[in-house]
C-alpha atoms as a PDB file:
ATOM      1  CA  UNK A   1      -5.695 120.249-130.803  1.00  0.00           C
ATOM      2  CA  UNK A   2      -9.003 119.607-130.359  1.00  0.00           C
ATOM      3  CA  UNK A   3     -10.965 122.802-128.234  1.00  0.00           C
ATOM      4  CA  UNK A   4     -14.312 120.541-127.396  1.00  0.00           C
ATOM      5  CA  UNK A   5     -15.573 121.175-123.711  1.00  0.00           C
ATOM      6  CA  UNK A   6     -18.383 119.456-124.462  1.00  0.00           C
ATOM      7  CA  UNK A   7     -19.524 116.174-125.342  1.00  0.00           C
ATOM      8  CA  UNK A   8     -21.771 116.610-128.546  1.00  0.00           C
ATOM      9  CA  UNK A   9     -22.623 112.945-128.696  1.00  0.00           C
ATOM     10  CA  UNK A  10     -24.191 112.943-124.931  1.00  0.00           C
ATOM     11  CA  UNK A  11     -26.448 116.381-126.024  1.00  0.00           C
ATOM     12  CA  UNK A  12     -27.501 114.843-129.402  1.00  0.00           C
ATOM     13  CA  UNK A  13     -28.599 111.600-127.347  1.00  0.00           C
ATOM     14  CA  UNK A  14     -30.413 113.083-124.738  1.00  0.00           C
ATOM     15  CA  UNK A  15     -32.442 115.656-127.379  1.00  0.00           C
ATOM     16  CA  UNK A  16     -33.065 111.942-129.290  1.00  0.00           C
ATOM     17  CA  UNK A  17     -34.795 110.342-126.074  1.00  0.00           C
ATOM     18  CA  UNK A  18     -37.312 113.587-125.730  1.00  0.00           C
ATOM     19  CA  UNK A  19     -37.914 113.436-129.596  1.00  0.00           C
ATOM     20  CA  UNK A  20     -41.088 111.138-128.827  1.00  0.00           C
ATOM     21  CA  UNK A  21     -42.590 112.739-126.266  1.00  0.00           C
ATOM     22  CA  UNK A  22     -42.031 116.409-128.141  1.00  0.00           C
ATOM     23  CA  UNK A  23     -44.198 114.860-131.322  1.00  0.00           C
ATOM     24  CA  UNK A  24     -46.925 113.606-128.601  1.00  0.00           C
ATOM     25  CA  UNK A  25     -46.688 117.389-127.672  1.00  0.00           C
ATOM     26  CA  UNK A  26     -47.834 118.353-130.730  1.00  0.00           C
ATOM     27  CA  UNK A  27     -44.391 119.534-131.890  1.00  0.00           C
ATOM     28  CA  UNK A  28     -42.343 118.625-135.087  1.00  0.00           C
ATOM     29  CA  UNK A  29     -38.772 118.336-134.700  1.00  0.00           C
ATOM     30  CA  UNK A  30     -36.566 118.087-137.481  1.00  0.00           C
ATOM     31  CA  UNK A  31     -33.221 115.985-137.309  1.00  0.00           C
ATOM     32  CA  UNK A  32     -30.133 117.054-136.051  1.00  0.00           C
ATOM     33  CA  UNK A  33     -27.639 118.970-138.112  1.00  0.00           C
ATOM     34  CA  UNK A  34     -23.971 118.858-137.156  1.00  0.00           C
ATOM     35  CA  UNK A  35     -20.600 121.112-138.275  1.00  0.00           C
ATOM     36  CA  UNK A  36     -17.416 119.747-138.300  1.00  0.00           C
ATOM     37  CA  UNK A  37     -13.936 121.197-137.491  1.00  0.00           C
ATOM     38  CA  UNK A  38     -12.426 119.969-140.141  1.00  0.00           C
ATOM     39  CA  UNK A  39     -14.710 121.179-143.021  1.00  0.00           C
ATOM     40  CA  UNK A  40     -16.010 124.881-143.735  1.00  0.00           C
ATOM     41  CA  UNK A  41     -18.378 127.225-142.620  1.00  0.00           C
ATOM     42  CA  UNK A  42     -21.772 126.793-142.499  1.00  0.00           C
ATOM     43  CA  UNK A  43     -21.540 123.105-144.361  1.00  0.00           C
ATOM     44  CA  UNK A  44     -24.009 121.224-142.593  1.00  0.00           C
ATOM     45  CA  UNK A  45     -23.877 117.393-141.881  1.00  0.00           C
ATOM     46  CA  UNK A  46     -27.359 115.270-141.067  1.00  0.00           C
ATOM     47  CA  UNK A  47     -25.827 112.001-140.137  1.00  0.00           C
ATOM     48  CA  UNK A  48     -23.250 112.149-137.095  1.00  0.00           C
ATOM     49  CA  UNK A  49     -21.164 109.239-138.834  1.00  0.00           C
ATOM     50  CA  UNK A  50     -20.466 111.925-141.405  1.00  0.00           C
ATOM     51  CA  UNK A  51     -18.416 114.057-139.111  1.00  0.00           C
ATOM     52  CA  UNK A  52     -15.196 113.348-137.890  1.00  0.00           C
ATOM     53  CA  UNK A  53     -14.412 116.253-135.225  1.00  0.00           C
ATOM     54  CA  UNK A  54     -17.706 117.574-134.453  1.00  0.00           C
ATOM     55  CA  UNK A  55     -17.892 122.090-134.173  1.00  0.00           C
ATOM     56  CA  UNK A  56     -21.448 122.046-133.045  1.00  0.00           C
ATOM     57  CA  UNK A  57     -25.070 120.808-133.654  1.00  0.00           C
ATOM     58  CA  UNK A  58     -28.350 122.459-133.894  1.00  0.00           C
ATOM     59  CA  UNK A  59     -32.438 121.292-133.787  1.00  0.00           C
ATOM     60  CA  UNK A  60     -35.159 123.131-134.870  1.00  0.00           C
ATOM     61  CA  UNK A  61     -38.582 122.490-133.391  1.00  0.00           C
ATOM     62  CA  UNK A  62     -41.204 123.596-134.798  1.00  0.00           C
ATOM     63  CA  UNK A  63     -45.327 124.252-133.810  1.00  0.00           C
ATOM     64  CA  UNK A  64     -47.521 121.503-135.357  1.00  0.00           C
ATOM     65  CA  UNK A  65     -49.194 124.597-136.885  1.00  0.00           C
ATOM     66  CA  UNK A  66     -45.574 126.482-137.703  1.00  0.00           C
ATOM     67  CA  UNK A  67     -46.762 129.267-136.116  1.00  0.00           C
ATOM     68  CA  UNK A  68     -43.811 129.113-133.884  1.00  0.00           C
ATOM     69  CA  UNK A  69     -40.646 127.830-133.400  1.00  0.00           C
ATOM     70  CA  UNK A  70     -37.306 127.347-131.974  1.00  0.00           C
ATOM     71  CA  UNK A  71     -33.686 126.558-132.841  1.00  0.00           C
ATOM     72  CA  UNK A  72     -30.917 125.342-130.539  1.00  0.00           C
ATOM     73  CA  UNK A  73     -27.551 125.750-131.416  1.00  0.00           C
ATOM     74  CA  UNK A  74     -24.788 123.844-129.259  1.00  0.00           C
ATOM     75  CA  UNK A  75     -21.120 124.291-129.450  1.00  0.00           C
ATOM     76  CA  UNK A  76     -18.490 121.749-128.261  1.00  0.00           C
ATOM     77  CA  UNK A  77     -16.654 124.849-127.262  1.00  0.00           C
ATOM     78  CA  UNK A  78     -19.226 125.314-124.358  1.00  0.00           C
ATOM     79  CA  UNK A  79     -22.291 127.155-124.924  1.00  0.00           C
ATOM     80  CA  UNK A  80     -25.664 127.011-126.251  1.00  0.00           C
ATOM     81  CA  UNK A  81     -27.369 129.334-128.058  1.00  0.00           C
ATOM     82  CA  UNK A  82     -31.534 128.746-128.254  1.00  0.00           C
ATOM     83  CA  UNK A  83     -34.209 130.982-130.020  1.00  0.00           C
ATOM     84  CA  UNK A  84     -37.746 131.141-129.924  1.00  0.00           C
ATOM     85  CA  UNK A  85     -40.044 132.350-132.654  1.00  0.00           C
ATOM     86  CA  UNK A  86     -42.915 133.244-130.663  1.00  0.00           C
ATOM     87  CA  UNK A  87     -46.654 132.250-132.631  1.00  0.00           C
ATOM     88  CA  UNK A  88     -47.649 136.273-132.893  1.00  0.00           C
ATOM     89  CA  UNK A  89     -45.397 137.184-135.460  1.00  0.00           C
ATOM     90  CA  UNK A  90     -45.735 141.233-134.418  1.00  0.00           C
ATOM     91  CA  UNK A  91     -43.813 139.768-130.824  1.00  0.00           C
ATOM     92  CA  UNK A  92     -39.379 139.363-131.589  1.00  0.00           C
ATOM     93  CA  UNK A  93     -37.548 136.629-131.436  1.00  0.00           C
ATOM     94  CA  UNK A  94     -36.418 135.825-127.859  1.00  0.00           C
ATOM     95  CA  UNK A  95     -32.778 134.369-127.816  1.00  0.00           C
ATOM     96  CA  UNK A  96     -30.904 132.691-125.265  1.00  0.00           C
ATOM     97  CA  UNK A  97     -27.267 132.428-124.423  1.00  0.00           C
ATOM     98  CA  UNK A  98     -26.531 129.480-122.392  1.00  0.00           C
ATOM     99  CA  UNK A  99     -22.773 128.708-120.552  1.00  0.00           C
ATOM    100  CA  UNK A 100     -22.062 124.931-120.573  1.00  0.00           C
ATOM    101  CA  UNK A 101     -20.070 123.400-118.210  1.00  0.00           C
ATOM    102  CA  UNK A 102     -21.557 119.800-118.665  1.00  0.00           C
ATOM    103  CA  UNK A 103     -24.051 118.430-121.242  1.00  0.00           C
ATOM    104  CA  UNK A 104     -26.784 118.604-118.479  1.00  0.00           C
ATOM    105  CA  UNK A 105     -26.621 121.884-118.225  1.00  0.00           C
ATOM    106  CA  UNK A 106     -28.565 122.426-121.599  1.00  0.00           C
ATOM    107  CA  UNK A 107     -31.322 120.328-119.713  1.00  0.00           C
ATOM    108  CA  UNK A 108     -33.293 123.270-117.739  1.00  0.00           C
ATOM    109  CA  UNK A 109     -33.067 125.815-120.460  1.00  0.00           C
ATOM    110  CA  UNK A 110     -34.486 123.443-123.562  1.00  0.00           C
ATOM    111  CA  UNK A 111     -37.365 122.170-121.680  1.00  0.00           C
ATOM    112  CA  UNK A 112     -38.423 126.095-120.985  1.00  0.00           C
ATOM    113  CA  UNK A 113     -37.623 126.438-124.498  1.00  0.00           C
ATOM    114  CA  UNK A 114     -40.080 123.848-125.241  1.00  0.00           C
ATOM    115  CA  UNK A 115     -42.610 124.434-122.661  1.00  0.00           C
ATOM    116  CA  UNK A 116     -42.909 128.017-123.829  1.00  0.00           C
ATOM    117  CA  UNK A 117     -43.514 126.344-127.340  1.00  0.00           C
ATOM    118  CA  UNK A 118     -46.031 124.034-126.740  1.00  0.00           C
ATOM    119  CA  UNK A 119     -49.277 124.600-128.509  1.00  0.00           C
ATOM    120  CA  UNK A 120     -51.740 125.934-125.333  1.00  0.00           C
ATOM    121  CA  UNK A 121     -54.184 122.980-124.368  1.00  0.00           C
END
């Protein structure tokens, strides 16, 4: 049985079509790594074709000047977990937990991710 609520493919294409405009941003995002159901815990995957029942799939972003950063983990089970590394390294980490009912739901919450990443102009 197969617990996916969410379609991983449809997130992982609509981080791909930001990608561009995030570098022109001045941010560096790293590929995409993906989990699988079928193999174990934390083994990581960089090329979707190399996963056959996809667990979840995660992006880090990073600061042209790595002074910050932020990861997004989503999980086909339905939710969405996002972190930001703030640039003053005495400030936490804030971390978000984010239900998903629908792909597009991840939309809102990773471009305030991002916007609150953005180097200042």
């Amino acid at each position: 049985m197969d617990n996916s609520n969410i379609d991983l493919d449809e997130v992982a294409a609509s981080i791909e079509e930001k990608r561009l405009r995030w570098v022109s941003e001045g941010l560096d995002p790293e590929p995409l790594t993906w989990t699988d159901n079928d193999e174990g815990w934390p083994f990581t995957r960089t090329l979707r074709a190399d996963v056959r029942r996809p667990r979840s799939l995660a992006l880090r972003v990073y600061r042209s000047d790595h002074k910050a950063g932020m990861e997004l983990v989503v999980y086909a089970g339905g939710w969405a977990d996002i972190t930001l590394v703030p640039p003053d390294s005495t400030e936490p980490p804030i971390a978000t937990y984010v239900e998903l009912v629908a792909p597009a739901d991840l939309d809102a919450p990773l471009d305030q991710a991002i916007s609150d990443l953005s180097p200042p102009l």
